[in-house]
C-alpha atoms as a PDB file:
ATOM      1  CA  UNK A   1     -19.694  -1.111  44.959  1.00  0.00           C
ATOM      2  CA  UNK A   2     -16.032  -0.313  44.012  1.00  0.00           C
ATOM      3  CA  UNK A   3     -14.841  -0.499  40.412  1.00  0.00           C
ATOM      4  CA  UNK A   4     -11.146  -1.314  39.732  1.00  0.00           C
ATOM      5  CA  UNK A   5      -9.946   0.600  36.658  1.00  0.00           C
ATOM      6  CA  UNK A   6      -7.604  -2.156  34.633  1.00  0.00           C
ATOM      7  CA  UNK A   7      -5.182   0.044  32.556  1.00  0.00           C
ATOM      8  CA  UNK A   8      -4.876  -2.159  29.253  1.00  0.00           C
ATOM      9  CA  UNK A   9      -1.413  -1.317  27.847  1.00  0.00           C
ATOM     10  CA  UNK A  10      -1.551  -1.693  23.594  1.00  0.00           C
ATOM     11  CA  UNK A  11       0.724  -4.626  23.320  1.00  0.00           C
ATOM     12  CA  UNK A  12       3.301  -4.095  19.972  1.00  0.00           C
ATOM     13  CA  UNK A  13       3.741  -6.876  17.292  1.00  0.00           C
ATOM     14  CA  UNK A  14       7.285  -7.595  15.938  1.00  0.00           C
ATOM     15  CA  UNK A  15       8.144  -7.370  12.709  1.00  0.00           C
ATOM     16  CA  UNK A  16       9.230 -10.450  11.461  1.00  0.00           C
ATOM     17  CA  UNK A  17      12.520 -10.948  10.567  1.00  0.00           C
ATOM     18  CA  UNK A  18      11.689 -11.239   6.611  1.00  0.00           C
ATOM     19  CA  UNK A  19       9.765  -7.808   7.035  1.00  0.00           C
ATOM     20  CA  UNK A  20      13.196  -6.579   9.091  1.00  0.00           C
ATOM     21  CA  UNK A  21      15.226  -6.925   6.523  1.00  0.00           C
ATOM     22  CA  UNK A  22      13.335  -6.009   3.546  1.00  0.00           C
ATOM     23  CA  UNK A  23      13.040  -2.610   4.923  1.00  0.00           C
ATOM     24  CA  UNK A  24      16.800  -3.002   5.804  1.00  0.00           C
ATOM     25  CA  UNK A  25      17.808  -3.574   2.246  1.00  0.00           C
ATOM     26  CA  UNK A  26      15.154  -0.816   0.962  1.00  0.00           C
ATOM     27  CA  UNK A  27      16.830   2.053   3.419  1.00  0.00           C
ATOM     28  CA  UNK A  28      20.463   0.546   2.701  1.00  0.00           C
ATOM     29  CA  UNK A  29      19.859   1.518  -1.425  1.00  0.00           C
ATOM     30  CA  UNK A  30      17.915   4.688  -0.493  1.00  0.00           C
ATOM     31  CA  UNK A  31      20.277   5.757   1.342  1.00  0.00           C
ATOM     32  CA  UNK A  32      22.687   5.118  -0.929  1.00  0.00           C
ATOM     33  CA  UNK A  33      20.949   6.586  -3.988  1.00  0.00           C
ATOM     34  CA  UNK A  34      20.999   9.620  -1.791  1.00  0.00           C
ATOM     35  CA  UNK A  35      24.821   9.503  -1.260  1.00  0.00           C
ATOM     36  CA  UNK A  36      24.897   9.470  -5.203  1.00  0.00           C
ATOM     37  CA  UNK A  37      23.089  12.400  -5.957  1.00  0.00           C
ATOM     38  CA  UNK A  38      24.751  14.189  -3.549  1.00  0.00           C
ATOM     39  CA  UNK A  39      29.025  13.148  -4.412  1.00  0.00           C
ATOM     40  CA  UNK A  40      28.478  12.389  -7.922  1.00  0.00           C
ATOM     41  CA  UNK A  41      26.481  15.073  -9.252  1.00  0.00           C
ATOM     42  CA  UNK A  42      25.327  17.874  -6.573  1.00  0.00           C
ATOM     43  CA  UNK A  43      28.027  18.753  -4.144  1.00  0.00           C
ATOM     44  CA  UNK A  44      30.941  18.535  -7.399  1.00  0.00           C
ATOM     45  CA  UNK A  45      28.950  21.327  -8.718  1.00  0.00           C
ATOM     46  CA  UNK A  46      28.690  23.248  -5.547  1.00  0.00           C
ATOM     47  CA  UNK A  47      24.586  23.116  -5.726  1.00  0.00           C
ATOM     48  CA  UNK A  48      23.105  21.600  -2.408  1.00  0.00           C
ATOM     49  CA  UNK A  49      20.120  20.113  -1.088  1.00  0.00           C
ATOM     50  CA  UNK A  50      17.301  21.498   1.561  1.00  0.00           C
ATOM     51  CA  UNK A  51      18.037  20.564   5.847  1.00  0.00           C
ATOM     52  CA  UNK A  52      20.433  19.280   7.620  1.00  0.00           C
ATOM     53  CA  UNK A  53      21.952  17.450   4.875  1.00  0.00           C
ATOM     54  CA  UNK A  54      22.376  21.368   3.186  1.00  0.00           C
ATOM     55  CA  UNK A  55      23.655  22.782   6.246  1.00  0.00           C
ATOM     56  CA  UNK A  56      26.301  19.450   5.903  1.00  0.00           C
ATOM     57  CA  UNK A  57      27.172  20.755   2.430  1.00  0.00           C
ATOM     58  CA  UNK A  58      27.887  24.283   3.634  1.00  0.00           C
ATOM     59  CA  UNK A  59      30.357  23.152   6.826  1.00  0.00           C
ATOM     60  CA  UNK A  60      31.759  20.621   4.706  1.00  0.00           C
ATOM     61  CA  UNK A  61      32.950  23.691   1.904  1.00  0.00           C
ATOM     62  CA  UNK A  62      33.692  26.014   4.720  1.00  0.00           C
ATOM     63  CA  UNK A  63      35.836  23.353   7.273  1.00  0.00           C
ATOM     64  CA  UNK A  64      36.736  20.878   3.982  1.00  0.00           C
ATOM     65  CA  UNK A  65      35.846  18.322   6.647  1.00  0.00           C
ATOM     66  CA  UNK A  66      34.058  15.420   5.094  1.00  0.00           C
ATOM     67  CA  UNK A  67      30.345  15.234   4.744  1.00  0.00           C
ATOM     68  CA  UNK A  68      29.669  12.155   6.063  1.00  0.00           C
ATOM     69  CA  UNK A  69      30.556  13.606   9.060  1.00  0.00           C
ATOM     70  CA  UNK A  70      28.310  16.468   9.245  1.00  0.00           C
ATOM     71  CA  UNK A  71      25.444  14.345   8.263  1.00  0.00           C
ATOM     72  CA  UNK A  72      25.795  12.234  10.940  1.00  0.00           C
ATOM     73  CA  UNK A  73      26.652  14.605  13.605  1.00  0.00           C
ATOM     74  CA  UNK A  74      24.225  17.123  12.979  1.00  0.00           C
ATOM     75  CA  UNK A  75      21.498  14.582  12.357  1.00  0.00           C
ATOM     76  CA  UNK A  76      21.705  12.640  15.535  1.00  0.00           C
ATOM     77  CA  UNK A  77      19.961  14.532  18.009  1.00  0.00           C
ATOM     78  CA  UNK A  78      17.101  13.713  15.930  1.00  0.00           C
ATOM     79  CA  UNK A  79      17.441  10.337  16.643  1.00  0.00           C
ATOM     80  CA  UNK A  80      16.924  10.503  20.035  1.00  0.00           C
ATOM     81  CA  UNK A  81      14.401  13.267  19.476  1.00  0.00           C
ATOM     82  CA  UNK A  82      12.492  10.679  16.834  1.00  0.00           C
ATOM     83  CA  UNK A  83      12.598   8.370  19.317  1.00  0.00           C
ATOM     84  CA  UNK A  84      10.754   9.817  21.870  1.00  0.00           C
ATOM     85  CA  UNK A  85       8.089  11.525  19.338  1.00  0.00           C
ATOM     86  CA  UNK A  86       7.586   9.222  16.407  1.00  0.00           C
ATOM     87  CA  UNK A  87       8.880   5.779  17.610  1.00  0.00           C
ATOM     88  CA  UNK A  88      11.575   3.448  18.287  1.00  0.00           C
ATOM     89  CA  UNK A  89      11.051   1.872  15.115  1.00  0.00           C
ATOM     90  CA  UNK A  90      10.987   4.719  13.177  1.00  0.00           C
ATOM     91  CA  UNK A  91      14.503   6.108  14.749  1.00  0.00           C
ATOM     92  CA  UNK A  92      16.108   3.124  14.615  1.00  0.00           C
ATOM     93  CA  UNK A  93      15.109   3.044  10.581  1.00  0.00           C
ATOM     94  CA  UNK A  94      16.408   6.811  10.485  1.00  0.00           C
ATOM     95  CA  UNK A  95      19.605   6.116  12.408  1.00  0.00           C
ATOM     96  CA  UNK A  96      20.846   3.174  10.162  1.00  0.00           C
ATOM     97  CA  UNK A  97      19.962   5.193   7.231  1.00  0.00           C
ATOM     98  CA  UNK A  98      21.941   8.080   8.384  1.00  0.00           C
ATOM     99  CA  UNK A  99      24.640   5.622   9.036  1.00  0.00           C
ATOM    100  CA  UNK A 100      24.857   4.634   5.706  1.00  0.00           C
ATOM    101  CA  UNK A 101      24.430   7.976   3.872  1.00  0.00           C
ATOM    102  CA  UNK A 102      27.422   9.011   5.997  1.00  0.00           C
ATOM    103  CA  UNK A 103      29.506   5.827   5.322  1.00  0.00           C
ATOM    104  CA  UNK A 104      28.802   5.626   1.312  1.00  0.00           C
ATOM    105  CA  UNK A 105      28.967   9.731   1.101  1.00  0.00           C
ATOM    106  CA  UNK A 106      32.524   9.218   1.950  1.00  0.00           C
ATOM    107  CA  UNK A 107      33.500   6.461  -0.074  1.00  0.00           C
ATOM    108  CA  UNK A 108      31.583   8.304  -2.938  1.00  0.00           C
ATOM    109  CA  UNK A 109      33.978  11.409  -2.007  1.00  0.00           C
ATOM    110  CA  UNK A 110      37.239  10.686  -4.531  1.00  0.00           C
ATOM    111  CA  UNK A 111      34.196   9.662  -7.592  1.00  0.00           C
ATOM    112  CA  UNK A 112      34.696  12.550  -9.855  1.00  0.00           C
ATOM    113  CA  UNK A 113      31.264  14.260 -11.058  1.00  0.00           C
ATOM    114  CA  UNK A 114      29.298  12.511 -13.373  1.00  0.00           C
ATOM    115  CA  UNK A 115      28.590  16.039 -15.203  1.00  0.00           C
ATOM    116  CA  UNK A 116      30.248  19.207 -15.122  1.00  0.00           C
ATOM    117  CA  UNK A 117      26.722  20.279 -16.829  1.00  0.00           C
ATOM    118  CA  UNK A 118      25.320  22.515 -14.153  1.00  0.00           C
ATOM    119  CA  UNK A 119      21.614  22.130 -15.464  1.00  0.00           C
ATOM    120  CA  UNK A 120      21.926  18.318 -16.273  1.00  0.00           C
ATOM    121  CA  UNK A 121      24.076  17.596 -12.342  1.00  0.00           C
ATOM    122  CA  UNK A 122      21.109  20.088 -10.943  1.00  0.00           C
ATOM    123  CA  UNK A 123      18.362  17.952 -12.598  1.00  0.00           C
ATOM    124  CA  UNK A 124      19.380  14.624 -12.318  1.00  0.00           C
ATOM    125  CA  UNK A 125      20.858  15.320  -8.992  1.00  0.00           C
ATOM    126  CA  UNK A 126      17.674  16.171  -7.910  1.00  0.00           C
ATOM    127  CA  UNK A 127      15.496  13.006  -8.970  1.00  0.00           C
ATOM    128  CA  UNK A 128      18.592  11.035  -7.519  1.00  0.00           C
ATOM    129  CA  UNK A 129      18.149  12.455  -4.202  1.00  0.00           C
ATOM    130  CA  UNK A 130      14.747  12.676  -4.297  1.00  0.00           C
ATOM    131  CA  UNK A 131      13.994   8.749  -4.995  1.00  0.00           C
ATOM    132  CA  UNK A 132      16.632   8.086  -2.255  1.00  0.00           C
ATOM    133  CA  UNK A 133      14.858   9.804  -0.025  1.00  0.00           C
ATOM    134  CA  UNK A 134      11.308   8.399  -1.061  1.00  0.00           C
ATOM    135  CA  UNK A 135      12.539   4.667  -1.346  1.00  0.00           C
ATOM    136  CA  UNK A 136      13.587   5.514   3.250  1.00  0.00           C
ATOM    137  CA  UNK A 137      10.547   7.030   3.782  1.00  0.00           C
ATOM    138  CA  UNK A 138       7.932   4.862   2.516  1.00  0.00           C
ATOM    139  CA  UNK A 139      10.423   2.251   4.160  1.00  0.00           C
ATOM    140  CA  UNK A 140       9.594   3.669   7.608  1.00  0.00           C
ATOM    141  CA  UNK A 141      13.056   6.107   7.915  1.00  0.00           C
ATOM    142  CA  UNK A 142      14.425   9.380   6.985  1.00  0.00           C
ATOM    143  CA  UNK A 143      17.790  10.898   6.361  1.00  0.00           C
ATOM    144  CA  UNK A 144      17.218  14.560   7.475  1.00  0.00           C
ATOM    145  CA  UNK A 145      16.289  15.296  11.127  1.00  0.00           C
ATOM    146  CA  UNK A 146      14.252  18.975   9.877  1.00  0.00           C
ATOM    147  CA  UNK A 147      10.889  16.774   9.176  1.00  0.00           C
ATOM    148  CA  UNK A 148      11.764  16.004  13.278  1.00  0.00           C
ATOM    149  CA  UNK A 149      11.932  19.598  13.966  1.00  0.00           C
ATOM    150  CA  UNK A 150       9.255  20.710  12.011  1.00  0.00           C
ATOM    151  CA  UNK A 151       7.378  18.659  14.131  1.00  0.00           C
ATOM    152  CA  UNK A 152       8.120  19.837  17.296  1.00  0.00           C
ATOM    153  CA  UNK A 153       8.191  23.386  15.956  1.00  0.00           C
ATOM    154  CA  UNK A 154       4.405  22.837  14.992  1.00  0.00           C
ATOM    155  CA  UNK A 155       3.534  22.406  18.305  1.00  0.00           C
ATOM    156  CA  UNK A 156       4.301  25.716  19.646  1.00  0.00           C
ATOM    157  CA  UNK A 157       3.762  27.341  15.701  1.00  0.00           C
ATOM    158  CA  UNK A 158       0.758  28.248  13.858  1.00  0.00           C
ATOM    159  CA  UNK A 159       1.657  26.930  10.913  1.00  0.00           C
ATOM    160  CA  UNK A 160       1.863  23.572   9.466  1.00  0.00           C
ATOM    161  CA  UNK A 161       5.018  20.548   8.970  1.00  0.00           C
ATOM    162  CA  UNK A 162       4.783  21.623   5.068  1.00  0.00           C
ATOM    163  CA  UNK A 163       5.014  25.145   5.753  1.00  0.00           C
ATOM    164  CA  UNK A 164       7.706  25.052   8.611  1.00  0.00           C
ATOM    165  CA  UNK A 165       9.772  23.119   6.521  1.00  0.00           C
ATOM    166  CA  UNK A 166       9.233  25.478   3.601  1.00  0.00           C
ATOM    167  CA  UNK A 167      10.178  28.429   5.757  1.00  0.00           C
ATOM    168  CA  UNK A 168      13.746  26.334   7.221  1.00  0.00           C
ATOM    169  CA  UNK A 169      14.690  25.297   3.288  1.00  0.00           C
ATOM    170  CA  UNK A 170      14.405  28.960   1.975  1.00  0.00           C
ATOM    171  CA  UNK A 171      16.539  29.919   4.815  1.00  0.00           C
ATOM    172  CA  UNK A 172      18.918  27.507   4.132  1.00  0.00           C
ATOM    173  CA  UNK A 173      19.303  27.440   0.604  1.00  0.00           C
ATOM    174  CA  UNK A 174      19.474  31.737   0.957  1.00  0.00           C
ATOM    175  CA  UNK A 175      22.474  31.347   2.997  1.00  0.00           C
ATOM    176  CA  UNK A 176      23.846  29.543  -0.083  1.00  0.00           C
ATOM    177  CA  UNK A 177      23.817  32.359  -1.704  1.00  0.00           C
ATOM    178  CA  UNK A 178      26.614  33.517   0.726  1.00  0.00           C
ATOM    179  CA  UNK A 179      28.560  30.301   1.029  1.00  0.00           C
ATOM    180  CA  UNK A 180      29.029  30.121  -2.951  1.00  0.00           C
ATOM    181  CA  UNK A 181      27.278  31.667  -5.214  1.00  0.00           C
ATOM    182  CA  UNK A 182      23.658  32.957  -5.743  1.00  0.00           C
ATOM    183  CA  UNK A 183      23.484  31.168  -9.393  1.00  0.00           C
ATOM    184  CA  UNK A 184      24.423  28.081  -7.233  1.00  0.00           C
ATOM    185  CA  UNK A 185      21.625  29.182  -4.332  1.00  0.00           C
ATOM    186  CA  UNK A 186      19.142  29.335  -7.688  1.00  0.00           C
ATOM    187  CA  UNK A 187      20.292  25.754  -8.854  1.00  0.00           C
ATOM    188  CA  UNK A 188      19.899  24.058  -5.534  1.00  0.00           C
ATOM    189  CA  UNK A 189      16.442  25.379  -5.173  1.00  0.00           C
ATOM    190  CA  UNK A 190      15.753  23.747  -8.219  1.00  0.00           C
ATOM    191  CA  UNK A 191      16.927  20.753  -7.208  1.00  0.00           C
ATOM    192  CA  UNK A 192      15.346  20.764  -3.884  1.00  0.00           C
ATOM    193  CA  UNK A 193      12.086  21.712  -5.597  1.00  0.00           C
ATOM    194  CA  UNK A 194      12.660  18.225  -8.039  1.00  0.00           C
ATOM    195  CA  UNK A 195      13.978  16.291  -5.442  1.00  0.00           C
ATOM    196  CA  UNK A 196      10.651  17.077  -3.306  1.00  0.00           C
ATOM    197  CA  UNK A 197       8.288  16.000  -6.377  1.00  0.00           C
ATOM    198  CA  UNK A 198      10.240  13.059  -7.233  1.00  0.00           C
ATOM    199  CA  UNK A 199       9.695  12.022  -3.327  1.00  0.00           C
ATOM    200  CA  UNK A 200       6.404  12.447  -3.419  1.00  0.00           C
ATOM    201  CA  UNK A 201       6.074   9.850  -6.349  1.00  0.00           C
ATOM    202  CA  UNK A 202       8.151   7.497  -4.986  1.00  0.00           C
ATOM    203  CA  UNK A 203       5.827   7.744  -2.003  1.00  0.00           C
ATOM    204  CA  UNK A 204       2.568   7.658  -3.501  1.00  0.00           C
ATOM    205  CA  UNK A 205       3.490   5.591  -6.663  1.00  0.00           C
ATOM    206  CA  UNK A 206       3.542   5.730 -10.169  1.00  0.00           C
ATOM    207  CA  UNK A 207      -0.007   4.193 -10.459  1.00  0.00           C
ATOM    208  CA  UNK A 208      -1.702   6.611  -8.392  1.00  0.00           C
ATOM    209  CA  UNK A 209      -5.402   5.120  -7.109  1.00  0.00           C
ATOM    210  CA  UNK A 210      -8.278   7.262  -6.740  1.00  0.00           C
ATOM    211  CA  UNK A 211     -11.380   6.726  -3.943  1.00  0.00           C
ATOM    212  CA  UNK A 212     -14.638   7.040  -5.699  1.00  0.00           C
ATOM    213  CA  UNK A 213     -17.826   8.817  -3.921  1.00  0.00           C
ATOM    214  CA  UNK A 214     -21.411   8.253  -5.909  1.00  0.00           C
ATOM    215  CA  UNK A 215     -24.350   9.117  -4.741  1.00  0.00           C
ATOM    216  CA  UNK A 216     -27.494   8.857  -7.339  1.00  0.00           C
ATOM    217  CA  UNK A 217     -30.792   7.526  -7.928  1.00  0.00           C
ATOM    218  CA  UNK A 218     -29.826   4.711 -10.146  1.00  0.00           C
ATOM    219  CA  UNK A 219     -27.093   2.913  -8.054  1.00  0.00           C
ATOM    220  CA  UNK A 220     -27.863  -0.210  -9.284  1.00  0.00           C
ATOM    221  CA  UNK A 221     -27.063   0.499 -12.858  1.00  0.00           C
ATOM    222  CA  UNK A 222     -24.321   2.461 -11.933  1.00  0.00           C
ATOM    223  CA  UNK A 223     -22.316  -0.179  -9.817  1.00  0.00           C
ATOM    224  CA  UNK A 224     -23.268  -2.902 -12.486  1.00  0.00           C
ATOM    225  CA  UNK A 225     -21.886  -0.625 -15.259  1.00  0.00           C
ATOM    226  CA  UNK A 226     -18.786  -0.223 -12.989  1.00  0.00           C
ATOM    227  CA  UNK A 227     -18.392  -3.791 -12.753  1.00  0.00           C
ATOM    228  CA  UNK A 228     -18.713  -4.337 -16.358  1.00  0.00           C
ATOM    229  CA  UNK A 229     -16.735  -1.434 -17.976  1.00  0.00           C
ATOM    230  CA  UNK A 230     -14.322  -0.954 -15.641  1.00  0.00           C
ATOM    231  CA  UNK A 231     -13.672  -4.043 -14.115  1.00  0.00           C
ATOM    232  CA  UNK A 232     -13.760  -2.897 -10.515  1.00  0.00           C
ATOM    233  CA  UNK A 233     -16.163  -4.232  -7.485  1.00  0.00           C
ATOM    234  CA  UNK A 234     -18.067  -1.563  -6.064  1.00  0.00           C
ATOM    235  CA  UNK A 235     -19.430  -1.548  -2.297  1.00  0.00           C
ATOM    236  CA  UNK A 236     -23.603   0.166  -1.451  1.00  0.00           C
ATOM    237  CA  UNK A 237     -23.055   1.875   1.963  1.00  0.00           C
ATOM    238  CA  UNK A 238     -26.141   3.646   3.490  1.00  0.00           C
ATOM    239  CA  UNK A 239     -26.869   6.973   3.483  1.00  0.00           C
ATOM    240  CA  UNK A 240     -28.867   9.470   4.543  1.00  0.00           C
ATOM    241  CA  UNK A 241     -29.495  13.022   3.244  1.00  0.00           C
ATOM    242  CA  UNK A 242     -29.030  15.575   6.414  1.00  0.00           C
ATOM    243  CA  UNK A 243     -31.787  18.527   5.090  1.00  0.00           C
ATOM    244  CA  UNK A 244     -34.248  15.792   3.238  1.00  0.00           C
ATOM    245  CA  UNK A 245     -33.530  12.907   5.547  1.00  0.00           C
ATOM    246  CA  UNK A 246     -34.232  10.687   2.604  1.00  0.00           C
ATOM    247  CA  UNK A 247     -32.343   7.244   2.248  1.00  0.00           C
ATOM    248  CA  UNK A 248     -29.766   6.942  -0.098  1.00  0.00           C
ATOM    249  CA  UNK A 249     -27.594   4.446  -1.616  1.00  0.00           C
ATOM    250  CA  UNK A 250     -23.840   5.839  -1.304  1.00  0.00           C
ATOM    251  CA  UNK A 251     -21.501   3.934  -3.874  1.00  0.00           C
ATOM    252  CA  UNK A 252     -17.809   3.223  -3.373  1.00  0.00           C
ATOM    253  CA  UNK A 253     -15.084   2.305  -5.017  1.00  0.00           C
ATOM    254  CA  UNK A 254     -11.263   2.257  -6.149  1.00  0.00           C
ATOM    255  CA  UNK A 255      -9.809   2.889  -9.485  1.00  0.00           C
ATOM    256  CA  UNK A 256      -6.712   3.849 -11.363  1.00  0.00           C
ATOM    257  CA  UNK A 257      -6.677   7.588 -13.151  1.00  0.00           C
ATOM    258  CA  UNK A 258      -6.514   6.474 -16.402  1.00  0.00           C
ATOM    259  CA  UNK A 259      -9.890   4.883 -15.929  1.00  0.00           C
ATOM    260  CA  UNK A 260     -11.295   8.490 -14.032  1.00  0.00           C
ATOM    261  CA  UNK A 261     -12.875   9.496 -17.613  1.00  0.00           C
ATOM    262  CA  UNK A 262     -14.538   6.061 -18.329  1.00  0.00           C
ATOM    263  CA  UNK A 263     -16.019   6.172 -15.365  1.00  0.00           C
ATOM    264  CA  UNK A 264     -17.254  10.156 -16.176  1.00  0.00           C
ATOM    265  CA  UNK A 265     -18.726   8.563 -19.300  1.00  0.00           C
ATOM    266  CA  UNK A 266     -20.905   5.942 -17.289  1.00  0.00           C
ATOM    267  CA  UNK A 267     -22.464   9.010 -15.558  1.00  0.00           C
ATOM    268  CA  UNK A 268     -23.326  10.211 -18.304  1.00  0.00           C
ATOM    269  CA  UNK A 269     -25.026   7.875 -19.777  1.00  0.00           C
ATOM    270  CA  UNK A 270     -26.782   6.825 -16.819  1.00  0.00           C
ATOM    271  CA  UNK A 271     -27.178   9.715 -14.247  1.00  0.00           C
ATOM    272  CA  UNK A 272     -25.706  13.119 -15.705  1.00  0.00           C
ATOM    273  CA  UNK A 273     -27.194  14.268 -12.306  1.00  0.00           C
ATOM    274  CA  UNK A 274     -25.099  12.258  -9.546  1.00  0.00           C
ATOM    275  CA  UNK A 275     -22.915  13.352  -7.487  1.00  0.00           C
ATOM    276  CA  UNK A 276     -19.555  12.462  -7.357  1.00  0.00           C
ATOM    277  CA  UNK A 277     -16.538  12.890  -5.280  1.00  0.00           C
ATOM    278  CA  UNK A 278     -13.051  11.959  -6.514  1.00  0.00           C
ATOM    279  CA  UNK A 279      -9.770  11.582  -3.944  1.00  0.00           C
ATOM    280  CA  UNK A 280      -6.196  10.705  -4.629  1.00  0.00           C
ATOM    281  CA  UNK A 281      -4.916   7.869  -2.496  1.00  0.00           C
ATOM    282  CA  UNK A 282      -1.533   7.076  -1.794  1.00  0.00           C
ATOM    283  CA  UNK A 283      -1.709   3.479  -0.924  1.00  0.00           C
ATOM    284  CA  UNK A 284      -4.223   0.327  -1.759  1.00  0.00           C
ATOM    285  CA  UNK A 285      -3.626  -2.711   0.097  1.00  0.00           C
ATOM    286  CA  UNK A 286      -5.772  -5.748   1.437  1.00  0.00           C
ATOM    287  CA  UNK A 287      -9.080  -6.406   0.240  1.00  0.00           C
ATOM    288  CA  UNK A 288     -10.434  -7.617  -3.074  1.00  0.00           C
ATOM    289  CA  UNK A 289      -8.527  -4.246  -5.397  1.00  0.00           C
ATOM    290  CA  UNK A 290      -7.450  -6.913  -8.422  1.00  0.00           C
ATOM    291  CA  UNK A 291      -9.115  -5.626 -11.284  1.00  0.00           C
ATOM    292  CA  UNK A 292     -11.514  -8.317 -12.720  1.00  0.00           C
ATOM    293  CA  UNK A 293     -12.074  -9.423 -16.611  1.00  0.00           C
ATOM    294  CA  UNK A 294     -14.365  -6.676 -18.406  1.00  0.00           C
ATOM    295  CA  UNK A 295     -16.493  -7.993 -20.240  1.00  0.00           C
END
């Protein structure tokens, strides 16, 4: 008997053309909060970010060439690279966002600096930048082409994307030591460090959600209490102990962090002795996650 091996290709849904340009609009004002932080309160006060968009800063001081340019120069052969790697949708999100960075860096140019307050251009620059940056990339998009190359990098590395792109931003922020000052190198990586917390809220979100693991005796009481107190449905999965091979009920669930201790409390009072496993999550979507009336 002869078997014919069908290859079955993974056929891609388009985005609908609402979803299109929602993200348009979303990378469009990241990008341009970017192109703030950057002309109206970073590069006035010679302080600069991390990547390719700090290696811009640099050329642009050195050559007085405009920055726009840079950006977009030095960040396109991560297009192409992005595009082969991560996606077509995801380079064609990074190459209109670069686009626009470049385009609204220059008009931003002539804007004099907000602050001549090196602390308060190195701070707010910072959280400008960084939610510029967050807004693209939990829009599908980047602006800087080193999260590309620490990619690639990884493969042939043993270390991790974090670390790689640890190790290429403390390079490049030490060579601004050279290019102006090293009070200036100290100040950007103060920024860059800011900049890289406020993406990671922008990312995850202000109300971050927590996954809930319980496993105890008394699951019953436990998920009703949930229900009650906290206003959150609960789900039984089934379980089974690996050295006792006895049956347990495994209880799941999602709540906000302000709700973390009540939910300590109801252990307490019900099952001091069950286990529990807490997670941060960075998204919640689908499903039945509305918090219901406590009552």
């Amino acid at each position: 008997m002869e078997y014919q091996q069908v290859e079955q290709k993974q056929v891609h849904k388009p985005m609908t053309k609402l979803k299109i340009l929602k993200r348009a609009i979303a990378i469009c004002i990241g990008a341009v909060l970017m192109a703030v932080g950057l002309e109206i309160f970073l590069v006035p006060n010679s302080v600069i970010d991390g990547g390719i968009t700090g290696i811009s800063i640099m050329l642009s001081h050195i050559t007085t060439l405009p920055l726009g340019l840079f950006i977009f120069v030095l960040n396109l052969p991560f297009f192409f690279i992005g595009k082969k790697q991560i996606g077509k949708t995801f380079a064609i999100s990074t190459l209109f966002g670069i686009i626009i960075l470049s385009i609204f860096t220059a008009l931003f140019h002539p804007v004099p600096a907000f602050t001549e307050n090196i602390f308060l251009a190195t701070i707010f620059g910072g959280i400008v930048v960084g939610a510029g940056v967050g807004i693209v990339i939990r829009y599908g998009g980047a602006l800087d082409g080193t999260e590309i190359l620490a990619i690639l990098f990884n493969k042939r590395l043993p270390f991790s994307v974090g670390e790689i792109i640890m190790i290429i931003n403390v390079f490049i922020l030490g060579i601004a030591g050279f290019v102006f000052s090293w009070d200036r190198s100290m100040y950007s990586i103060i920024a860059y460090v800011i900049a890289t917390k406020t993406i990671d809220t922008v990312v995850k979100g202000f109300d971050e959600s927590k996954s809930i693991w319980i496993i105890t005796d008394k699951h019953k009481e436990v998920g009703e209490a949930i229900l009650a107190r906290l206003g959150r449905g609960v789900t039984y999965l089934n379980g089974q102990g690996a050295y006792t091979e006895d049956e347990k009920k495994v209880i799941f669930c999602i709540i906000n962090r302000l709700e973390e201790a009540k939910l300590n409390t109801i252990l307490e009072e019900i099952d001091e002795r069950a286990f529990l496993a807490v997670g941060d999550i960075a998204e919640v979507r689908g499903g039945n996650f509305k918090k219901k009336n406590i009552h």
